[in-house]
N, C-alpha and C. Protein backbone atom coordinates (compact mmCIF):
# COMPACT_ATOMS: atom_id res chain seq x y z
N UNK A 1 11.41 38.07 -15.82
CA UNK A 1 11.27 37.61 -17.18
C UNK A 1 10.54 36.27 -17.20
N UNK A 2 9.95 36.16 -18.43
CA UNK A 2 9.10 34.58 -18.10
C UNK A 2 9.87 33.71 -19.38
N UNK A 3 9.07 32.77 -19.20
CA UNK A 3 9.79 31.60 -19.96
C UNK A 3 9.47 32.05 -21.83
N UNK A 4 8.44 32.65 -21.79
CA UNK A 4 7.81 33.14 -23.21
C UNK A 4 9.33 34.17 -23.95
N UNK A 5 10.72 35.01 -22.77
CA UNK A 5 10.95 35.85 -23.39
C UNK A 5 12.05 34.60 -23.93
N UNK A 6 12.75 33.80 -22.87
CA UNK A 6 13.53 32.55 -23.42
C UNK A 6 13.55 31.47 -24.17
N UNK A 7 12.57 31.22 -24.18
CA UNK A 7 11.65 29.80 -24.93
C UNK A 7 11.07 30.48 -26.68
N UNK A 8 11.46 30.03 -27.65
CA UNK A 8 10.71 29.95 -29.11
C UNK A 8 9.86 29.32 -28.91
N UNK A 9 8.68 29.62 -29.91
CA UNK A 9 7.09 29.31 -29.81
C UNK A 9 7.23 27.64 -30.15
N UNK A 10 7.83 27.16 -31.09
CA UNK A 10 7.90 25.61 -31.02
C UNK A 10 8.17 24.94 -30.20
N UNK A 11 9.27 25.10 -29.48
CA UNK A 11 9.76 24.67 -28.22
C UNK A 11 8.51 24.77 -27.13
N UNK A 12 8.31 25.83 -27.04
CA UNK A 12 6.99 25.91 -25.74
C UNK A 12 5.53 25.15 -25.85
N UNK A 13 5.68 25.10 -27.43
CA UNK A 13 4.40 24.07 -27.60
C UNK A 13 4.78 22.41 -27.04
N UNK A 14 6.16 22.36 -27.44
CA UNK A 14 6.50 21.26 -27.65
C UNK A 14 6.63 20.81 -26.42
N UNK A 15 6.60 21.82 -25.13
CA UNK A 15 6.62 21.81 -23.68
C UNK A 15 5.52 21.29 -23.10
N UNK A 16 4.54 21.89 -23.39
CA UNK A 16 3.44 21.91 -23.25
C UNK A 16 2.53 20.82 -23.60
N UNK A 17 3.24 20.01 -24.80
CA UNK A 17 2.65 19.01 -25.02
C UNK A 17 2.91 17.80 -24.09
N UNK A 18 4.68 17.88 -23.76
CA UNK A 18 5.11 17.27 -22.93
C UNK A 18 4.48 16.97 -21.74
N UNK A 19 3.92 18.14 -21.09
CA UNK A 19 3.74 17.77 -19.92
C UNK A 19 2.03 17.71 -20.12
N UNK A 20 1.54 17.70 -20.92
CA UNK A 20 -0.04 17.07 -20.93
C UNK A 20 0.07 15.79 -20.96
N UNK A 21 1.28 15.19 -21.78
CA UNK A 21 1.51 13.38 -22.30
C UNK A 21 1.50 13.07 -20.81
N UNK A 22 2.53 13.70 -19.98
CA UNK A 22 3.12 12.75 -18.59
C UNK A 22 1.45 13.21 -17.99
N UNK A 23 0.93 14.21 -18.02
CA UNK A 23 -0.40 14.19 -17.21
C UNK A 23 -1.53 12.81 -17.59
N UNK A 24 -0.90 12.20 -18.18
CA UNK A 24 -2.05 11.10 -18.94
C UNK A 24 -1.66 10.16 -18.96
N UNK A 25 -0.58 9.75 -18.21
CA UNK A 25 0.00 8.97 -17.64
C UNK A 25 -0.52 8.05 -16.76
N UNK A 26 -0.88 6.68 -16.81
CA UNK A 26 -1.39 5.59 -15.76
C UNK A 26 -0.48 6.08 -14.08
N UNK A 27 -1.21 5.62 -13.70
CA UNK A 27 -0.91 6.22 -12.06
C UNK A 27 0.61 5.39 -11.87
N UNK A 28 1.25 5.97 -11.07
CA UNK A 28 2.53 4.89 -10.41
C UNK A 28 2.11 4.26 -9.34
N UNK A 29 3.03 3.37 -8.70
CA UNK A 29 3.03 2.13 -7.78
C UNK A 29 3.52 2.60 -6.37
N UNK A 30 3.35 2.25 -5.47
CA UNK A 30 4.15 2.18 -4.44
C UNK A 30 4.47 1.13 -3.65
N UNK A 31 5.82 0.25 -3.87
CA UNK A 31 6.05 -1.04 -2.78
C UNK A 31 5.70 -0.60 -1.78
N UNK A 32 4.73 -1.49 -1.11
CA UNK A 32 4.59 -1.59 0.04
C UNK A 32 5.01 -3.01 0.86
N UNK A 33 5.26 -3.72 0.14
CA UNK A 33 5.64 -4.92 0.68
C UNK A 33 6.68 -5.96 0.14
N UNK A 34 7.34 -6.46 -0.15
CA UNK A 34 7.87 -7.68 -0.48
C UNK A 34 8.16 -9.23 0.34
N UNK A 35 7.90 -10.04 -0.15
CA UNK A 35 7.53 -11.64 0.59
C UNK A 35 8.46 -12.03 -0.41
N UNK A 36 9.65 -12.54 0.60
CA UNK A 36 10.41 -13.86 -0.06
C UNK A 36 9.98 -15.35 0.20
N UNK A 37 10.17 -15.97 -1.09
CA UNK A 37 9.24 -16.86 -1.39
C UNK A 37 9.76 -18.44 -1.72
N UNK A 38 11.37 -18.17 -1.74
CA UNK A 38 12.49 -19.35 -1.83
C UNK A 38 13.61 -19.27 -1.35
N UNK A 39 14.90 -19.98 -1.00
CA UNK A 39 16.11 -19.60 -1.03
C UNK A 39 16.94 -19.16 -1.85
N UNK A 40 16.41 -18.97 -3.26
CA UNK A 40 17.04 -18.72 -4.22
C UNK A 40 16.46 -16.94 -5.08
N UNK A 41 16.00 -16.69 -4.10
CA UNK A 41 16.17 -15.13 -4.07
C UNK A 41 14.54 -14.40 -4.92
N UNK A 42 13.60 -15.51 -5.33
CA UNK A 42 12.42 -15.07 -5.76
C UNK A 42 11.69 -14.27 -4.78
N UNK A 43 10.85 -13.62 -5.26
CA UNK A 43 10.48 -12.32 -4.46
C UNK A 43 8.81 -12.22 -4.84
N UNK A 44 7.39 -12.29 -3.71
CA UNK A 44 6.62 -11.52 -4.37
C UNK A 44 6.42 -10.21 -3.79
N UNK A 45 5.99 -9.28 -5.07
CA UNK A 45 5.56 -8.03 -4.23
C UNK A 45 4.65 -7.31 -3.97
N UNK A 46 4.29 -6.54 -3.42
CA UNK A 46 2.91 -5.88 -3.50
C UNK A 46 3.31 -4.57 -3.25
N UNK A 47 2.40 -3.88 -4.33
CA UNK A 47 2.31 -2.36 -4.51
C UNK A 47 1.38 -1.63 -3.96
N UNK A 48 0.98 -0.62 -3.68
CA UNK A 48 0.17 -0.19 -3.85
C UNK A 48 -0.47 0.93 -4.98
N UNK A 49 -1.21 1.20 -5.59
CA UNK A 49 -1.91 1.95 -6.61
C UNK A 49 -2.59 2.61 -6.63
N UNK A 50 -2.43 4.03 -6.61
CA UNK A 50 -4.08 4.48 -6.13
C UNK A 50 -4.33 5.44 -8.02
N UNK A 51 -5.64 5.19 -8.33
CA UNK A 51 -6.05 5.43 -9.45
C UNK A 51 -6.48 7.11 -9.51
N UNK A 52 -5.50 8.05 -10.75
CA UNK A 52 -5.49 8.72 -11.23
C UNK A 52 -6.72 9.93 -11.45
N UNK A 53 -7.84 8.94 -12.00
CA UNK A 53 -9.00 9.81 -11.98
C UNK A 53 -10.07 9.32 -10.59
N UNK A 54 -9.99 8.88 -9.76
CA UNK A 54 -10.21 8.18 -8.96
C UNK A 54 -10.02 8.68 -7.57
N UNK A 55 -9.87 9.39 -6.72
CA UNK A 55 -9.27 9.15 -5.21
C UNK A 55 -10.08 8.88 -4.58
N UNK A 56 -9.68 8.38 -3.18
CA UNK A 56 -10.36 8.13 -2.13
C UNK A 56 -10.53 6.23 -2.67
N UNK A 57 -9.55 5.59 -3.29
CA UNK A 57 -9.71 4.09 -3.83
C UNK A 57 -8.04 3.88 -4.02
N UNK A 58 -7.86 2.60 -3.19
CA UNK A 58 -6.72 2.27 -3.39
C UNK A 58 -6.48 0.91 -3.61
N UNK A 59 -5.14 0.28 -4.85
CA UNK A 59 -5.69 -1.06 -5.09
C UNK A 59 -4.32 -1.55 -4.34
N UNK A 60 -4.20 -2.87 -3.92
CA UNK A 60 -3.35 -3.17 -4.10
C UNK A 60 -2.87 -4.67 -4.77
N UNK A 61 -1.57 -4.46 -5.89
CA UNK A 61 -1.61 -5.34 -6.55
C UNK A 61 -0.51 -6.01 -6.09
N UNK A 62 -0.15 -7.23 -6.60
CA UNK A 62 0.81 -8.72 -5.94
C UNK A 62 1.38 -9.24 -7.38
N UNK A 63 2.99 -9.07 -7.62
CA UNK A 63 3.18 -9.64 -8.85
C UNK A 63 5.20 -10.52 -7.93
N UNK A 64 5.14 -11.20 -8.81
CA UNK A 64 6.21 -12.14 -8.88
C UNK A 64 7.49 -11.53 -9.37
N UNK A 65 8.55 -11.32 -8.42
CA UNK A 65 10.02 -11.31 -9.63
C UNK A 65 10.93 -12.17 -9.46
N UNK A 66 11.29 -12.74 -10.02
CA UNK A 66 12.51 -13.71 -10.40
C UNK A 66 13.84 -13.36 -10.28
N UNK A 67 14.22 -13.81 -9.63
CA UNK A 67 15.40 -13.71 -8.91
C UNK A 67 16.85 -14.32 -10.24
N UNK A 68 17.86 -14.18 -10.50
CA UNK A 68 18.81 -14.18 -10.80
C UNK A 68 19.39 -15.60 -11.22
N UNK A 69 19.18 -16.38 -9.94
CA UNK A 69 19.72 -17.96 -10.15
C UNK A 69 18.65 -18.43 -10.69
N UNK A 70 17.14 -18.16 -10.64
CA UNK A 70 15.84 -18.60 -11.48
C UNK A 70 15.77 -18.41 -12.53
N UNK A 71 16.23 -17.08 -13.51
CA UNK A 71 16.34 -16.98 -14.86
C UNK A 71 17.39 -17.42 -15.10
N UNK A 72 19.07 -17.75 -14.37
CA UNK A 72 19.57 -18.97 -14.77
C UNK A 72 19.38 -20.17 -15.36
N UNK A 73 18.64 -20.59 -14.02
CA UNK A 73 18.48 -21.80 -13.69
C UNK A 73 17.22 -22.46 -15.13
N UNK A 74 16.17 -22.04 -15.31
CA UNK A 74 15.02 -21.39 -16.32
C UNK A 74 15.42 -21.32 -17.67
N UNK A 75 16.40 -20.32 -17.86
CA UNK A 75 16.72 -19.98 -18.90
C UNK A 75 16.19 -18.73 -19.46
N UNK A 76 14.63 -18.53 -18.90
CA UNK A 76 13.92 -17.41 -19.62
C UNK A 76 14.39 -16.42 -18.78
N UNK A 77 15.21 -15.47 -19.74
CA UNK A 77 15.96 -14.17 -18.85
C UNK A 77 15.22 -13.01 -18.41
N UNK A 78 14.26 -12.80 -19.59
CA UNK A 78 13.52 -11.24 -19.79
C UNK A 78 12.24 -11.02 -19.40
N UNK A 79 11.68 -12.23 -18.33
CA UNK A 79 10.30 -12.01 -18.29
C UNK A 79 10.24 -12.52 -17.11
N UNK A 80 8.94 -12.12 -16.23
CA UNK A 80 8.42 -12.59 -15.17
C UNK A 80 7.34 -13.14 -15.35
N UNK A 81 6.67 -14.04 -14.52
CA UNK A 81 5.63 -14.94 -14.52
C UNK A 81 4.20 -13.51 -14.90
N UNK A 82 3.15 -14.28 -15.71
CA UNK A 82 2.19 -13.21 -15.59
C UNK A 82 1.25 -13.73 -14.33
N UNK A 83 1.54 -14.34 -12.97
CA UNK A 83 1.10 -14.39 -12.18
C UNK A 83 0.82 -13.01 -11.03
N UNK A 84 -0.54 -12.48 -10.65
CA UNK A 84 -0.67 -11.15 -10.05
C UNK A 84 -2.25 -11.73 -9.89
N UNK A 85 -2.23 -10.24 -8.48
CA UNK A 85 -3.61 -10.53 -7.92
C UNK A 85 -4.00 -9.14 -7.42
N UNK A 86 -5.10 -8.60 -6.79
CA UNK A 86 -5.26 -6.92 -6.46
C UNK A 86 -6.64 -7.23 -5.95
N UNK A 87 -6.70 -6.11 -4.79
CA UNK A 87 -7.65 -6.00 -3.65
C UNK A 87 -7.74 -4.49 -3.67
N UNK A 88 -8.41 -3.98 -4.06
CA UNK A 88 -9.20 -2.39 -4.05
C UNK A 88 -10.07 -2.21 -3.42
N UNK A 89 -10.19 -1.09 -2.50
CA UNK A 89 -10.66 -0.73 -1.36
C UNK A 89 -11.14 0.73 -1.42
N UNK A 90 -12.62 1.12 -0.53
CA UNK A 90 -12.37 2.68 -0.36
C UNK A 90 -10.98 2.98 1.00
N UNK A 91 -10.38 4.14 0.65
CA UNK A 91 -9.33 4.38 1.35
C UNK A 91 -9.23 5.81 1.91
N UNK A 92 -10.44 6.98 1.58
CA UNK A 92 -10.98 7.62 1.79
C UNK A 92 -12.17 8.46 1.36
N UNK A 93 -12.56 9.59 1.05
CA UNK A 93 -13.83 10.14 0.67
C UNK A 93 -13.75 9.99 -1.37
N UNK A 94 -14.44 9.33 -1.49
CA UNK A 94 -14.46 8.81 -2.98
C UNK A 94 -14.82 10.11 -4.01
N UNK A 95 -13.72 10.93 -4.84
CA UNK A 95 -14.08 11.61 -6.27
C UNK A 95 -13.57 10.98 -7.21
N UNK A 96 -14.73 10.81 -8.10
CA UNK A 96 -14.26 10.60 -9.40
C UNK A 96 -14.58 11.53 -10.51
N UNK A 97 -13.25 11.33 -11.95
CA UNK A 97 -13.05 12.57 -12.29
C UNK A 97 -13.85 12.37 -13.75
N UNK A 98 -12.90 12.49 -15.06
CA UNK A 98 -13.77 12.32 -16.34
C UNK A 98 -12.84 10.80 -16.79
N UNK A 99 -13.72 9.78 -16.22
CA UNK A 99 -13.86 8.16 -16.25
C UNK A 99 -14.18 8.18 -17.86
N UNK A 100 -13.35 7.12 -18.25
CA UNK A 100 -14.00 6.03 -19.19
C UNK A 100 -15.46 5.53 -18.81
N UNK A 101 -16.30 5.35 -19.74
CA UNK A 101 -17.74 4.88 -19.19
C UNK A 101 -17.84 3.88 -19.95
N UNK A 102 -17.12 3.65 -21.07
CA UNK A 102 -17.28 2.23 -22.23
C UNK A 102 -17.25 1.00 -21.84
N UNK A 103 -17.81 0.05 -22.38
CA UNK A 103 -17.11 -1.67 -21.73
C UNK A 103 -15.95 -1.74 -21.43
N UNK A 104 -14.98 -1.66 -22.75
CA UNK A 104 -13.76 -1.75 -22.27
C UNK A 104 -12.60 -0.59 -21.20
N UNK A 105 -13.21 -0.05 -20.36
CA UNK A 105 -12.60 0.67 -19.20
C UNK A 105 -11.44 1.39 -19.88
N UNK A 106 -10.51 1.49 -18.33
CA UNK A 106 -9.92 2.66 -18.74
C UNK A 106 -8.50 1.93 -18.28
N UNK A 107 -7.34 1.77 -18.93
CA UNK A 107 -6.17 1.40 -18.27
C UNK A 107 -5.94 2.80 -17.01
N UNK A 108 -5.58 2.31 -15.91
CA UNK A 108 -4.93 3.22 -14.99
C UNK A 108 -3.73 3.04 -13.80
N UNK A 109 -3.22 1.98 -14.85
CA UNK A 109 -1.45 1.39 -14.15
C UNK A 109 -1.04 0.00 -14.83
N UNK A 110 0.03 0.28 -15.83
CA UNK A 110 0.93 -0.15 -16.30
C UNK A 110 2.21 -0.19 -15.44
N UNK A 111 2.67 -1.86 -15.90
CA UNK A 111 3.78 -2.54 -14.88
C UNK A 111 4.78 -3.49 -16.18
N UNK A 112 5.84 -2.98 -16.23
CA UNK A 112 6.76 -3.83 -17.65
C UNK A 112 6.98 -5.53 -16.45
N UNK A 113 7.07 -6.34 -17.28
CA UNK A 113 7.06 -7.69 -16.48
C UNK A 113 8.14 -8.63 -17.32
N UNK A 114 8.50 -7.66 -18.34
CA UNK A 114 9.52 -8.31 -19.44
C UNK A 114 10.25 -6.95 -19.92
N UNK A 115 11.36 -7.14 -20.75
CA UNK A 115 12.48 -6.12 -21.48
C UNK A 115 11.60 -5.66 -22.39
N UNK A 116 11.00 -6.06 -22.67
CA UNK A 116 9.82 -5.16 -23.78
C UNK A 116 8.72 -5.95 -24.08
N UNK A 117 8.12 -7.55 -23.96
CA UNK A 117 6.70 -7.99 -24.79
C UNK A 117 5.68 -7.94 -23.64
N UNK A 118 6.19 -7.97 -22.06
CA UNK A 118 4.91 -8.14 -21.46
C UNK A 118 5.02 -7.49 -20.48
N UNK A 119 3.62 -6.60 -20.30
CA UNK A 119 2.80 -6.08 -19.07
C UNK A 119 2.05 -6.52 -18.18
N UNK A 120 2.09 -5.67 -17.09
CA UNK A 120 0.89 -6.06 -15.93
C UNK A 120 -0.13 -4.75 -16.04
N UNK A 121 -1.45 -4.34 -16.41
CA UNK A 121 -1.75 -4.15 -16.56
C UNK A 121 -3.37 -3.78 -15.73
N UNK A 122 -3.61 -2.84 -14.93
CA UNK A 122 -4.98 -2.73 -14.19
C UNK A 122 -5.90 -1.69 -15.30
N UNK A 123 -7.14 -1.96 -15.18
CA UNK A 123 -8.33 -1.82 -15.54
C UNK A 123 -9.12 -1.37 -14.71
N UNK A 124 -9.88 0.01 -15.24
CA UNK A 124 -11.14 0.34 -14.14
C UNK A 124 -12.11 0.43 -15.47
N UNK A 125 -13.17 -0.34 -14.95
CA UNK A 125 -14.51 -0.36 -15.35
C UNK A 125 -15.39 -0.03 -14.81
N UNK A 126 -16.22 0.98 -15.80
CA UNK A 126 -17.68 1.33 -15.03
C UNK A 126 -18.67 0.72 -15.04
N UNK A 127 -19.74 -0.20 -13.65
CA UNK A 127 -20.57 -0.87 -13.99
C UNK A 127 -21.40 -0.01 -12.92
N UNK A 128 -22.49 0.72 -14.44
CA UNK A 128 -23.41 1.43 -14.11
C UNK A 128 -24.75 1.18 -12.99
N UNK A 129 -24.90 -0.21 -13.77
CA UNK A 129 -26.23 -0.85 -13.34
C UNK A 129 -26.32 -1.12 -11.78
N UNK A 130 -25.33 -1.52 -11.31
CA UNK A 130 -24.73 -1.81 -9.98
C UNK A 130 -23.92 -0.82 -9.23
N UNK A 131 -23.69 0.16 -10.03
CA UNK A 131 -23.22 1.55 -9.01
C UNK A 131 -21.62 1.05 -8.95
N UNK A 132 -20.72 0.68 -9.54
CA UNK A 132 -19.56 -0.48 -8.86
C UNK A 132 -18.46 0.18 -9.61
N UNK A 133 -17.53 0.57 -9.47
CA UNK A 133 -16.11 0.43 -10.13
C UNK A 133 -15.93 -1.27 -10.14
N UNK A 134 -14.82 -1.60 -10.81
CA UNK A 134 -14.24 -2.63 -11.23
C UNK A 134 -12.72 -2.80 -11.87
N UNK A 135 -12.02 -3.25 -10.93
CA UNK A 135 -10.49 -3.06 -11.30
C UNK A 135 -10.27 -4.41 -11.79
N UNK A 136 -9.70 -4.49 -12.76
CA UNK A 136 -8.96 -5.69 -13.40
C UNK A 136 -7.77 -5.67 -13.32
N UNK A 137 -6.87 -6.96 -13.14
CA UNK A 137 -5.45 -7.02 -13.20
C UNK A 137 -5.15 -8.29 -13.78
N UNK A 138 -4.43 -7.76 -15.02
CA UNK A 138 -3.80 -8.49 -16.30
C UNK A 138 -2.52 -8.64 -16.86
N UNK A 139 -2.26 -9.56 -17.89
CA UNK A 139 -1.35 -9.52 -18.60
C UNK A 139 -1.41 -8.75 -19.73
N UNK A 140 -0.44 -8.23 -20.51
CA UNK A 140 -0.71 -8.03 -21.74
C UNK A 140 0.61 -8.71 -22.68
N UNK A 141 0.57 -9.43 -23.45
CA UNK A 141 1.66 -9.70 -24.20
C UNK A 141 1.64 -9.31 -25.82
N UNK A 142 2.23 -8.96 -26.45
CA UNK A 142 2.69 -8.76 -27.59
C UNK A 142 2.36 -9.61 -28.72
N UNK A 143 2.61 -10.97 -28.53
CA UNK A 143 2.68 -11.79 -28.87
C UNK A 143 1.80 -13.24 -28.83
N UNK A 144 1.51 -12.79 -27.14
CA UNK A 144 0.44 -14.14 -27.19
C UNK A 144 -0.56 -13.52 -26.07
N UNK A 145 -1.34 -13.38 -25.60
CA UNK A 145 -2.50 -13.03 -24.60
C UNK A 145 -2.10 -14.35 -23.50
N UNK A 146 -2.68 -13.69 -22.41
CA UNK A 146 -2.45 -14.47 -21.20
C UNK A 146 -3.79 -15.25 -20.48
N UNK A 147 -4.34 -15.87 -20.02
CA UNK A 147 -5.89 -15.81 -19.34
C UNK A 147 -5.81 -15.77 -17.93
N UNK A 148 -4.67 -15.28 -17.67
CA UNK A 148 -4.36 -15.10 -15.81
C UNK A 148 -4.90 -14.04 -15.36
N UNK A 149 -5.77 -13.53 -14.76
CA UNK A 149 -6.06 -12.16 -13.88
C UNK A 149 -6.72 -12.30 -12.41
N UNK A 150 -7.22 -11.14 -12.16
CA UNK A 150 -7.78 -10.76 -10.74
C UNK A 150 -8.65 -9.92 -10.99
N UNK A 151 -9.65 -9.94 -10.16
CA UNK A 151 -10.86 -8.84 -10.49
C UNK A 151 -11.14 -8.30 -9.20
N UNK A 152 -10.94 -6.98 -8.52
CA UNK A 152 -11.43 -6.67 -7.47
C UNK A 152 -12.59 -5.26 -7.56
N UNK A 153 -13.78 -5.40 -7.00
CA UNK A 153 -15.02 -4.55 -6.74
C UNK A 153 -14.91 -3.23 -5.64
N UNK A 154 -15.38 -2.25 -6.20
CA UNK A 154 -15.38 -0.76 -5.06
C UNK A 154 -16.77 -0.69 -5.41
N UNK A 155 -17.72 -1.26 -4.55
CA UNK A 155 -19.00 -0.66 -4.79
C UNK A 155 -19.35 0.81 -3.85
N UNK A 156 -20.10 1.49 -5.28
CA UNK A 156 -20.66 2.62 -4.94
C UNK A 156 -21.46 3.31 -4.18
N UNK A 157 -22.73 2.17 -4.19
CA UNK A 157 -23.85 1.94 -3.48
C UNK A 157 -24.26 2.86 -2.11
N UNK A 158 -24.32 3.52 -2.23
CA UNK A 158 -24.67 4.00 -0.34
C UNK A 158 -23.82 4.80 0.19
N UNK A 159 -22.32 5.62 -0.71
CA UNK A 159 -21.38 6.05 -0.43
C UNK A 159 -21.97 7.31 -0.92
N UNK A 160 -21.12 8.53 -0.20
CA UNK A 160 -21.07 9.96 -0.37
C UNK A 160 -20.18 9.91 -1.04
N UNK A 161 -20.27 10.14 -2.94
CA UNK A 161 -19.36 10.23 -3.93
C UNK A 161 -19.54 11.65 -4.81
N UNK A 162 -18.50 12.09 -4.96
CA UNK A 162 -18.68 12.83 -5.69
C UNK A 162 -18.13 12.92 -7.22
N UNK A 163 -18.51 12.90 -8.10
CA UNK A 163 -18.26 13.20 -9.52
C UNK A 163 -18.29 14.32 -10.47
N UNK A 164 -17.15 14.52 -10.87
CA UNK A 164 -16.82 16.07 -11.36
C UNK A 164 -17.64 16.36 -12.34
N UNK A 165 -18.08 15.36 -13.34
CA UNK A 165 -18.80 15.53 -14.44
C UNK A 165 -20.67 15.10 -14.32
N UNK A 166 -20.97 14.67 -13.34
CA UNK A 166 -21.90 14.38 -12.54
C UNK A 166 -22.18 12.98 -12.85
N UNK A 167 -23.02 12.60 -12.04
CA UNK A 167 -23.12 10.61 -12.19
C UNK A 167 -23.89 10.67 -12.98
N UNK A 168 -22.92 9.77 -14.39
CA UNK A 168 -23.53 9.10 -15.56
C UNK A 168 -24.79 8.33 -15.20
């Protein structure tokens, strides 16, 4: 029996929609590292990221968490520093899939850095002229914008790439 004889037609749409949303989903993280950074239990970490429409590129990003006796000590409970940094690399045979091509890129990894106003935030941009991906790593706040980031380069140049939709 299939799911069509159990499932009502709303429900299965409503399935279906589901799992297109999580398919469109910014990529997840993987700790790869953590560096303690005081005696009082601050932590930085580094992830790794590898981008969604993207393989064969892996970033890795560096963000700050605050330890317990620091948002004590501080006072500010719900947020971490928007301090972060990221180094993207080829990491094997480079495909890319159906990219953002606009100025403003494509988010492809979201990081909560607060209970709800602020993100960490990476960026891939296409820079045509130069053959180059371009990863950005940001803040995003709710409330106020940040001017802290990192910019790391995957040039294209001279690489066996392949592109599903063919090179823009």
């Amino acid at each position: 029996m299939s799911l069509k004889t159990f499932v009502p037609s709303p429900l299965r749409t409503a399935i279906a929609a589901g799992v297109l949303a999580l398919a469109a989903l910014p990529a997840a993280a993987e700790t790869v590292g953590k560096v303690g950074v005081d005696w009082i239990g601050n932590d930085i970490y580094i992830d790794a990221v590898t981008d969604p429409e993207v393989t064969g590129v892996t970033c890795h990003v560096t963000y700050f968490d605050r330890s317990v006796i620091d948002r004590l000590k501080k006072g500010n409970w719900f947020e971490d520093p928007s301090n972060n940094a990221i180094s993207c690399q080829q990491t094997g045979p480079i495909s890319i899939g159906d990219i953002d091509l606009g100025k403003g890129g494509e988010e492809v990894f979201k990081s909560g850095l607060s209970l709800i106003w602020k993100s960490l935030i990476v960026t891939r941009i296409y820079d045509k002229k130069n053959d180059t991906l371009i990863y950005l790593a940001h803040s995003r706040e709710l409330t106020e914008g940040s001017a802290k980031m990192s910019i790391s380069t995957v040039p294209l140049y001279g690489q066996t790439v392949t592109w599903t939709n063919g090179k823009p």
